[in-house]
N, C-alpha and C. Protein backbone atom coordinates (compact mmCIF):
# COMPACT_ATOMS: atom_id res chain seq x y z
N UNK A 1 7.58 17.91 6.77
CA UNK A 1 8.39 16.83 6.26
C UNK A 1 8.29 15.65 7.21
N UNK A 2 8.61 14.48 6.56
CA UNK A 2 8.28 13.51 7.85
C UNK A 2 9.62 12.72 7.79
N UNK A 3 10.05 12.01 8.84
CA UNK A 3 11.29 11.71 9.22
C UNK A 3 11.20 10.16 9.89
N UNK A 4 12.15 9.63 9.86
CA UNK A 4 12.08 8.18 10.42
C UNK A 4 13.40 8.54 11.17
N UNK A 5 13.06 7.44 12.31
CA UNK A 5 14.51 7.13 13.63
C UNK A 5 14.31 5.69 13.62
N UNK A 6 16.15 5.57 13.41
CA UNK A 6 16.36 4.01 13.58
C UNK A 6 16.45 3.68 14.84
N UNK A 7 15.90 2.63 15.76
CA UNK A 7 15.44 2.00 16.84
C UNK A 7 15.84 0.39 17.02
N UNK A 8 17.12 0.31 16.84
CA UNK A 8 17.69 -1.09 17.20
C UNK A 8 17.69 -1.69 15.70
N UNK A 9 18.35 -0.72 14.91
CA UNK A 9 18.39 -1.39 13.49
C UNK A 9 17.18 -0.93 12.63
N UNK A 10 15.91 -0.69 13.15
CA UNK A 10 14.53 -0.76 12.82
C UNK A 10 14.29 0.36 12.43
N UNK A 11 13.32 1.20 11.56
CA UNK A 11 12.89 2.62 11.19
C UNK A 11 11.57 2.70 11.35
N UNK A 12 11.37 3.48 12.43
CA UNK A 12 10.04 4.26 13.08
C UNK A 12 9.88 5.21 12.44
N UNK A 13 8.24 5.72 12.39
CA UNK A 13 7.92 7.13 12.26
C UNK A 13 8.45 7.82 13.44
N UNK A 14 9.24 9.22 12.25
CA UNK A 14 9.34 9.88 13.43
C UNK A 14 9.29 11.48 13.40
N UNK A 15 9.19 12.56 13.92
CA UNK A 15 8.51 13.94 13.64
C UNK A 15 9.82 14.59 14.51
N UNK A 16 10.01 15.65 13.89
CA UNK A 16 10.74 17.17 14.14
C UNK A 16 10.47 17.44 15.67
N UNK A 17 8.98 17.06 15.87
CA UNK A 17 8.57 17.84 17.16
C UNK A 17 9.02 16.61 18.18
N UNK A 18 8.88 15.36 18.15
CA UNK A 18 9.50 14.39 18.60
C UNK A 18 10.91 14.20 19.51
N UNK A 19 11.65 14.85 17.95
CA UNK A 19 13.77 15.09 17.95
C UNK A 19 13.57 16.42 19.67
N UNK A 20 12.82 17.11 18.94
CA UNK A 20 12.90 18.23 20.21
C UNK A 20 12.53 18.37 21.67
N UNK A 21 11.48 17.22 21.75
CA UNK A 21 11.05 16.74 23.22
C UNK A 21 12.28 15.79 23.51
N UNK A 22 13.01 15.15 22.62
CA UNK A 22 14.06 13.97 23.08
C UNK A 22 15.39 14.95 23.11
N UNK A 23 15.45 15.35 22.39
CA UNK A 23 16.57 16.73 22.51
C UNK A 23 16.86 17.57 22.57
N UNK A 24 16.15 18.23 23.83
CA UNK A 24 15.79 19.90 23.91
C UNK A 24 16.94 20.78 23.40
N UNK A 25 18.03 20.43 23.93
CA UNK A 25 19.26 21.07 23.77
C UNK A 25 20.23 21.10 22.38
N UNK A 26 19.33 20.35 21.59
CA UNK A 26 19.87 20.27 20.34
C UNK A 26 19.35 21.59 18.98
N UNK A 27 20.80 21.97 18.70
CA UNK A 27 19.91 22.97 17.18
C UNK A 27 20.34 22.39 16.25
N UNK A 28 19.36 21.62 15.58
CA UNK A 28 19.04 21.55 14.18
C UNK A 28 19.02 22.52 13.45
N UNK A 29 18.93 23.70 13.34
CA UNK A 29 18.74 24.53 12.35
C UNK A 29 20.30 25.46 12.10
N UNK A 30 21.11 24.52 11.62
CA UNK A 30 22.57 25.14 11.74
C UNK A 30 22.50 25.81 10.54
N UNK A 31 21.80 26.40 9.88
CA UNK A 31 22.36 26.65 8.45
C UNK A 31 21.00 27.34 8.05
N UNK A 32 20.08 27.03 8.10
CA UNK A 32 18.60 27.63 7.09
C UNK A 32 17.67 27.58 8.30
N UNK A 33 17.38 28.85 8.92
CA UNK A 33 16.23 28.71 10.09
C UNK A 33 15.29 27.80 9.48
N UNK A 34 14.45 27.04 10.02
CA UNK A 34 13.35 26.61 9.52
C UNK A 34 13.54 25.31 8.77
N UNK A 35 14.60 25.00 8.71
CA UNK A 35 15.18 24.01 7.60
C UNK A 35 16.33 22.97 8.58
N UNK A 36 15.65 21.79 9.19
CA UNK A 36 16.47 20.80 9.80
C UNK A 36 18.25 20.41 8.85
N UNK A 37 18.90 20.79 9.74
CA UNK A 37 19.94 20.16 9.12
C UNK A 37 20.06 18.73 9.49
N UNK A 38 20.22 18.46 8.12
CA UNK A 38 20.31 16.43 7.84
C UNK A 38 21.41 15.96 8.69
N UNK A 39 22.78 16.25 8.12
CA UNK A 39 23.82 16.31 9.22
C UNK A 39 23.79 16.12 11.03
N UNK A 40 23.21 17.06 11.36
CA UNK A 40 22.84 17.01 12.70
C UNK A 40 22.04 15.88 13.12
N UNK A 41 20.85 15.61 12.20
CA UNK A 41 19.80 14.71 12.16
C UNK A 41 20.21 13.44 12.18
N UNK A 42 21.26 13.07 11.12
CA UNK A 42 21.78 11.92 10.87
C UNK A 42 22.62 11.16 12.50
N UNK A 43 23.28 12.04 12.65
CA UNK A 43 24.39 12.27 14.46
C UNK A 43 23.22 11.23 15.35
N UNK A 44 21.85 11.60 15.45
CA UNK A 44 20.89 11.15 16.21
C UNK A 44 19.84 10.10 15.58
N UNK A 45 20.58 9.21 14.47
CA UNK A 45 19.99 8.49 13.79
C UNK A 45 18.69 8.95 13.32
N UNK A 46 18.23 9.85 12.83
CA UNK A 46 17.14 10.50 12.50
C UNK A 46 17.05 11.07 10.78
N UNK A 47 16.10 10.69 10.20
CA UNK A 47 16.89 10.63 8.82
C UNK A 47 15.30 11.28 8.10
N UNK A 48 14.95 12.49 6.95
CA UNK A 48 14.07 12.61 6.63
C UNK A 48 13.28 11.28 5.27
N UNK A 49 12.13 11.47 5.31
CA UNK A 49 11.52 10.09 5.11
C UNK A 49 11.03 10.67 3.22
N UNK A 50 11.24 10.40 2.54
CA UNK A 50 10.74 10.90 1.26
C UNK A 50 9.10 9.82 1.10
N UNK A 51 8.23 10.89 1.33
CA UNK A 51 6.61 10.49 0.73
C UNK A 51 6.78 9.81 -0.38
N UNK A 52 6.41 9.29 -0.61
CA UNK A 52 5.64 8.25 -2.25
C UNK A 52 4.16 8.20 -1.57
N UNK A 53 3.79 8.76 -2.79
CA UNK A 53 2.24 8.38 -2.92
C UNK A 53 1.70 6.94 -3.39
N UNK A 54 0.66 6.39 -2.61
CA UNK A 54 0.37 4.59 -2.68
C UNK A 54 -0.24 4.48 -4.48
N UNK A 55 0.34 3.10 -4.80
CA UNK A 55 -0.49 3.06 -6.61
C UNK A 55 -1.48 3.34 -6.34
N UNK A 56 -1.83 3.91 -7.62
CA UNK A 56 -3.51 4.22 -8.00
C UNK A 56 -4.57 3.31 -8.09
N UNK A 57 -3.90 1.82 -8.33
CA UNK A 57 -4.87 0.65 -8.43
C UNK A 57 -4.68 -0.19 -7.13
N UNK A 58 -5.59 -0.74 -7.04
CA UNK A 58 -5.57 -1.73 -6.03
C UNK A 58 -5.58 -1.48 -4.67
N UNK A 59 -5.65 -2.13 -3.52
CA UNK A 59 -5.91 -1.82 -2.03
C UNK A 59 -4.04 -2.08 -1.58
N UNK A 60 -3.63 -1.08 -0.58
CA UNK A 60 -2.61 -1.06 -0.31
C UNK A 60 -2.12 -0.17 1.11
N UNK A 61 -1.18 -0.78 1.39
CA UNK A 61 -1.29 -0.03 2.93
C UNK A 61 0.35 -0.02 3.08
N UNK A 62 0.91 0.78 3.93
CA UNK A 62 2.20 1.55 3.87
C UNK A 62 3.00 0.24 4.59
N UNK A 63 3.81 0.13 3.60
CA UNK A 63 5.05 -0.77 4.04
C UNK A 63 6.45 -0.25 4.86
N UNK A 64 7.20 -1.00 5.13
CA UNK A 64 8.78 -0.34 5.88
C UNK A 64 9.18 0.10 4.97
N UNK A 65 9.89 1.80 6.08
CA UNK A 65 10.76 2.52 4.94
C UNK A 65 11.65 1.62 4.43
N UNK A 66 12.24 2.26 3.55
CA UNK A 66 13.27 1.48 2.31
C UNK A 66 14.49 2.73 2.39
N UNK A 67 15.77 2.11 2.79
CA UNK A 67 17.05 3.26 2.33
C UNK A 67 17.67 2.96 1.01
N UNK A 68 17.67 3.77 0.01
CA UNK A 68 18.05 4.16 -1.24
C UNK A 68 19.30 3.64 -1.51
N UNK A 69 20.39 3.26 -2.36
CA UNK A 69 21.57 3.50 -2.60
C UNK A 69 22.14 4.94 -2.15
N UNK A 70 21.52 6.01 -2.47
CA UNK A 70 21.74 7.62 -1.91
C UNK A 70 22.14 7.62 -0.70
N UNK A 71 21.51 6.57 0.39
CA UNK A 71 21.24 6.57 1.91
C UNK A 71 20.04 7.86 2.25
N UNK A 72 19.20 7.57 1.13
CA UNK A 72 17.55 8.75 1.55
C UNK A 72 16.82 7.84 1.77
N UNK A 73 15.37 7.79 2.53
CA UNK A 73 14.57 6.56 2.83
C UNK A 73 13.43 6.65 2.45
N UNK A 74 12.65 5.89 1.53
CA UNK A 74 11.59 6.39 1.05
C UNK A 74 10.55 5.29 1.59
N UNK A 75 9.30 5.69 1.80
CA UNK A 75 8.10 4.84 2.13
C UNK A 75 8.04 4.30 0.69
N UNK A 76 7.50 2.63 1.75
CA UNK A 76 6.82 1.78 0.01
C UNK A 76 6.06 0.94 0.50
N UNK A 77 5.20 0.59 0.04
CA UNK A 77 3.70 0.16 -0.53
C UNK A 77 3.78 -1.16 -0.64
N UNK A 78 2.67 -2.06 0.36
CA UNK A 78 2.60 -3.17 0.14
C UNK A 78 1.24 -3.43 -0.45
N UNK A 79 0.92 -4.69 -1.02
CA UNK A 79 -0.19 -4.66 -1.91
C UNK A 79 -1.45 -5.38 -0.52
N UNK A 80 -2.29 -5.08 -0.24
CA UNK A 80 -3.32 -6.00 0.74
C UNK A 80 -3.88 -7.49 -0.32
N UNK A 81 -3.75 -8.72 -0.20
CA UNK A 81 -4.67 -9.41 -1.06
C UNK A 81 -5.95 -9.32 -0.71
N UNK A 82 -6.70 -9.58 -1.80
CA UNK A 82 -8.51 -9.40 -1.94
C UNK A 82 -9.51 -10.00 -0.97
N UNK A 83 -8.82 -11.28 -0.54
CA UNK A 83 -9.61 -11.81 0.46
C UNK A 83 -9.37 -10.88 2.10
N UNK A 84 -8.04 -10.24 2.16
CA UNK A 84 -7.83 -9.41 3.75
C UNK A 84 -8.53 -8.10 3.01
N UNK A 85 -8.96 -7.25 2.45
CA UNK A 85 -9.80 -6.21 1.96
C UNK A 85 -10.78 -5.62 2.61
N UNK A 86 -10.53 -5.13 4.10
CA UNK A 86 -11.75 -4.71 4.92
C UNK A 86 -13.03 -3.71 3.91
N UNK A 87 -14.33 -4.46 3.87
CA UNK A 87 -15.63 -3.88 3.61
C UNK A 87 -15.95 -2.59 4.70
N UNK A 88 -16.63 -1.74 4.45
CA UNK A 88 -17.16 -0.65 5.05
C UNK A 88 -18.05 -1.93 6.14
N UNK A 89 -18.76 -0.91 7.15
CA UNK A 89 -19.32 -1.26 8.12
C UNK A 89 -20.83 -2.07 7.73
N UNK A 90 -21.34 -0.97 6.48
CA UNK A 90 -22.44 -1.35 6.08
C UNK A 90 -22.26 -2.23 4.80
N UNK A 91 -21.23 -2.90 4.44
CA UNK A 91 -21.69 -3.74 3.03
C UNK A 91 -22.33 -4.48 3.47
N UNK A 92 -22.68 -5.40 4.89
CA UNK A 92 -23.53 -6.70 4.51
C UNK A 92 -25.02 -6.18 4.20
N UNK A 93 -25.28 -4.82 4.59
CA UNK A 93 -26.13 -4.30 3.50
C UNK A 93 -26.39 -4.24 2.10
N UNK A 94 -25.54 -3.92 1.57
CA UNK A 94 -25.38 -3.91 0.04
C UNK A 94 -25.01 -4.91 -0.41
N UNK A 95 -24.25 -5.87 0.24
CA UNK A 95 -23.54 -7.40 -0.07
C UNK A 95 -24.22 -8.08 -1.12
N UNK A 96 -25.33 -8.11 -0.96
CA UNK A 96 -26.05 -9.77 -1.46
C UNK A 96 -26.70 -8.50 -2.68
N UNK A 97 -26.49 -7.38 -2.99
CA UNK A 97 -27.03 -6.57 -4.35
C UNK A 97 -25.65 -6.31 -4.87
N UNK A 98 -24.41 -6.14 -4.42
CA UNK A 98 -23.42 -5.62 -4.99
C UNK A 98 -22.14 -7.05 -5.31
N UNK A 99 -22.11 -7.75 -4.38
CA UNK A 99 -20.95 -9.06 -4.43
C UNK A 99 -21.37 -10.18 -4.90
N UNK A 100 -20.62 -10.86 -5.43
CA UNK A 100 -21.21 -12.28 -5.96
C UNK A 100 -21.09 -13.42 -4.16
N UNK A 101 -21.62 -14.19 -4.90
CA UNK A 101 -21.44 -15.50 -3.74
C UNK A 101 -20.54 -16.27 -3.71
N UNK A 102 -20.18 -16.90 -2.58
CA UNK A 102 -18.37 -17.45 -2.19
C UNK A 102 -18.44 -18.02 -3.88
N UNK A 103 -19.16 -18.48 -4.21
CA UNK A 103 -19.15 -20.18 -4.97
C UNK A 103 -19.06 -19.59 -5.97
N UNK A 104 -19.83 -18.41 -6.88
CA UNK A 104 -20.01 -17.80 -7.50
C UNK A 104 -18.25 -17.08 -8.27
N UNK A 105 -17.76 -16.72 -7.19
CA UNK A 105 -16.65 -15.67 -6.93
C UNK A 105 -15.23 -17.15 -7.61
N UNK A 106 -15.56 -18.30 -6.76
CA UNK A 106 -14.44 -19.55 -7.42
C UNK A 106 -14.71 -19.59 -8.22
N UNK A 107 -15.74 -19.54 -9.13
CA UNK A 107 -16.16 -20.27 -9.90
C UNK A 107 -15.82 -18.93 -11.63
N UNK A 108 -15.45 -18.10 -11.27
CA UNK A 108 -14.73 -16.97 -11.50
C UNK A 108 -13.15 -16.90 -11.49
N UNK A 109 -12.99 -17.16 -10.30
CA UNK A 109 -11.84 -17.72 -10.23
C UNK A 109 -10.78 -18.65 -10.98
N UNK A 110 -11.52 -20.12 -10.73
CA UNK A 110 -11.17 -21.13 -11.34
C UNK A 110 -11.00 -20.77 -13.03
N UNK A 111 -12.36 -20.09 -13.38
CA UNK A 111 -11.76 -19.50 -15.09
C UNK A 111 -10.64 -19.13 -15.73
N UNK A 112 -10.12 -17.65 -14.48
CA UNK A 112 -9.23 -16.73 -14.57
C UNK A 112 -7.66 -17.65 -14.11
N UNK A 113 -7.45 -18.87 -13.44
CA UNK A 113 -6.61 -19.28 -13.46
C UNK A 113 -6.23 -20.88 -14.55
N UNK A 114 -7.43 -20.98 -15.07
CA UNK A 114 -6.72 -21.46 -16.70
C UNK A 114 -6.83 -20.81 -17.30
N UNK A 115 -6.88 -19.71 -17.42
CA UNK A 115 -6.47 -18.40 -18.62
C UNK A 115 -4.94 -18.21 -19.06
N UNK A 116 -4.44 -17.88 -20.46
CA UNK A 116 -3.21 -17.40 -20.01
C UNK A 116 -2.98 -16.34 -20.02
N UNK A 117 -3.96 -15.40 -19.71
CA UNK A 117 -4.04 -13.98 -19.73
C UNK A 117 -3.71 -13.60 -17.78
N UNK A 118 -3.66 -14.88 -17.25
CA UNK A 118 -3.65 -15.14 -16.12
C UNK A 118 -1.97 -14.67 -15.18
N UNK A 119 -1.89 -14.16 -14.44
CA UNK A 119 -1.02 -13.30 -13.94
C UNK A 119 -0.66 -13.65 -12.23
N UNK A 120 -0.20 -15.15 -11.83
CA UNK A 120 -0.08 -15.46 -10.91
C UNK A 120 0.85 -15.04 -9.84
N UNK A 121 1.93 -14.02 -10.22
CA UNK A 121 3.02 -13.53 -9.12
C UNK A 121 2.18 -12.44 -8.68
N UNK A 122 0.83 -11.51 -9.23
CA UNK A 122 0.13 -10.59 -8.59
C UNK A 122 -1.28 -10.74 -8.91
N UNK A 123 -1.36 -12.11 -9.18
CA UNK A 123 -3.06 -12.66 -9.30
C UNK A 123 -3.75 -11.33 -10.41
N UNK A 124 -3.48 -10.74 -10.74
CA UNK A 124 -3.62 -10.04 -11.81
C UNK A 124 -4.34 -10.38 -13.15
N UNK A 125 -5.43 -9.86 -14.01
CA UNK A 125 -5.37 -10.24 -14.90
C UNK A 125 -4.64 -9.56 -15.95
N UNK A 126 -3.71 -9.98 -17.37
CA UNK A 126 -3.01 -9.45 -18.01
C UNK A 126 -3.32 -8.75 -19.10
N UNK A 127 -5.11 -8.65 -19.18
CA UNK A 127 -5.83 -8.55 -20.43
C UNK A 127 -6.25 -7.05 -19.88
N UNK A 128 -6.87 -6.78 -18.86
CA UNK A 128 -7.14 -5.38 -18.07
C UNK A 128 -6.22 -5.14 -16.98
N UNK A 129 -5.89 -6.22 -16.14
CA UNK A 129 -4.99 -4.93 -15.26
C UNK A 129 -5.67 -5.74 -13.95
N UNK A 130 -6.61 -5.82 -13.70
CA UNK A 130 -7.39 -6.23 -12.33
C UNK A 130 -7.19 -6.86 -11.62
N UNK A 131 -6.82 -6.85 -10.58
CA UNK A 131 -6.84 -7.53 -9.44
C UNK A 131 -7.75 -8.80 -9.38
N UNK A 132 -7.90 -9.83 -9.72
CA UNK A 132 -8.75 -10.15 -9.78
C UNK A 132 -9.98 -11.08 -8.60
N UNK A 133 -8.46 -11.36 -7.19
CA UNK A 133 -9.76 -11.36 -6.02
C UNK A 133 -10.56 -10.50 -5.87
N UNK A 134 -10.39 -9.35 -6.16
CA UNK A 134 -11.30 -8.50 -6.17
C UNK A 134 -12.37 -8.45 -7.03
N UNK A 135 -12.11 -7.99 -8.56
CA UNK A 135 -12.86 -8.42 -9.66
C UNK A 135 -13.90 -9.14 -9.59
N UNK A 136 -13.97 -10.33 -9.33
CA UNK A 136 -14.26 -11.63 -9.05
C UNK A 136 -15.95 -11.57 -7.99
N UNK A 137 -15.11 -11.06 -6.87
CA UNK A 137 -16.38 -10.56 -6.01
C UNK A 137 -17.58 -9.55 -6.76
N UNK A 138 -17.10 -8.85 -7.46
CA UNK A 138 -18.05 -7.80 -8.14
C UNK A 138 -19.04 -8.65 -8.94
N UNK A 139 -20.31 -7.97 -8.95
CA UNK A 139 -21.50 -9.01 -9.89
C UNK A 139 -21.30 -8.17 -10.73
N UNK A 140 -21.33 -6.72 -11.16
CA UNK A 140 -21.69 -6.22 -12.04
C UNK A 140 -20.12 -6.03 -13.00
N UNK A 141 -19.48 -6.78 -12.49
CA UNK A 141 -17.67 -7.30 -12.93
C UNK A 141 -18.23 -8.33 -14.32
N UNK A 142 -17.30 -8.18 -15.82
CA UNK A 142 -16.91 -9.38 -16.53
C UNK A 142 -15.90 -9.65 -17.12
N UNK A 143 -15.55 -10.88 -17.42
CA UNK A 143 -14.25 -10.91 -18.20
C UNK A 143 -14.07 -10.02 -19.57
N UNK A 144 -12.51 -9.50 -19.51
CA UNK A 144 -12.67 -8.60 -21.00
C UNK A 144 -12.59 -9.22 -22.39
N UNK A 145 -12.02 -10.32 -22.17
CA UNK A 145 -11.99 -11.57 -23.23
C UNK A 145 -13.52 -12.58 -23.50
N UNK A 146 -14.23 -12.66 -22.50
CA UNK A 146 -15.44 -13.18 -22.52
C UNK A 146 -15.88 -14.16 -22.06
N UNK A 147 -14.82 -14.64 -21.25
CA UNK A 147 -14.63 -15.92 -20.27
C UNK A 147 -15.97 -16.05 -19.22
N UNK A 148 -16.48 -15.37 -18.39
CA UNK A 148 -17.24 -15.03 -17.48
C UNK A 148 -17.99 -13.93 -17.48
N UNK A 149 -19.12 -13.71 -17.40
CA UNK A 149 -20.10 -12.63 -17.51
C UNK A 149 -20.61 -11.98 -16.46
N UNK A 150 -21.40 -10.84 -16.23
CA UNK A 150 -22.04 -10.40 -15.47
C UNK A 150 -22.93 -11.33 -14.05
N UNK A 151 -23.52 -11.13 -13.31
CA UNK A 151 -24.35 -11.58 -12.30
C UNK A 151 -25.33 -11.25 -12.19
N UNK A 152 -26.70 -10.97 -12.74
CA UNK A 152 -27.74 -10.77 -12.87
C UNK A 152 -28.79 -10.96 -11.85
């Protein structure tokens, strides 16, 4: 299970094995061997962290826990935009066969934002779903309406 400790207001990762190097003398396990009591946990600002798995679409990287109305804290998901999108080591290998060109990519762009299929609070398009800084970069990418075509 994974757990967060508040740190001057703030919520850190934080681990079972952690609580026990900082609090040797403490038993957590008042009630269910094997099974941290929350109670106890809570005493030492230490609170278990409920997993969420990141969306299925798009590039995204783990945001600050979030406390519930419940007072449970769940991880959440911030979106990366398309232009911060770290490439593998080797795309400028594949780059110039797989990505379009800066000019290429605006020019894509510029389409998708006089569209009104166009989706500006998550740059989104509203017709598929896509991200579309991303989209955009792809050659073998086209519009689903017919706005912009392939890269040949």
């Amino acid at each position: 299970m994974l757990y967060i400790k508040l740190v001057d207001g703030e919520p850190i990762r934080y681990t079972i094995e952690e609580f026990f190097e900082e609090y040797p003398d403490v038993n957590v396990y008042t009630k269910v061997q094997g099974i941290p009591d929350k109670k106890v946990l809570e005493q030492y600002d230490v609170y278990p962290l409920v997993d969420s798995s990141p969306p299925e679409e798009g590039a995204f990287k783990e945001g600050k826990p979030m406390r519930l109305y419940n007072g449970e804290w769940v991880q959440t998901w911030e979106s990366i935009p398309g232009d911060q999108v770290k490439l593998p080591p080797d795309a400028e290998e594949i780059s110039p066969l797989f990505f379009t060109t800066p000019e290429q990519k605006q020019e894509r762009l510029a389409i998708c934002y006089a569209c009104d299929r166009w989706k500006p609070s998550t740059r989104q398009c509203k017709e598929c779903g896509c991200f579309m800084d991303l989209k955009s970069k792809i050659k073998a990418a086209d519009c689903p309406i017919g706005k912009w075509g392939k890269v040949v």
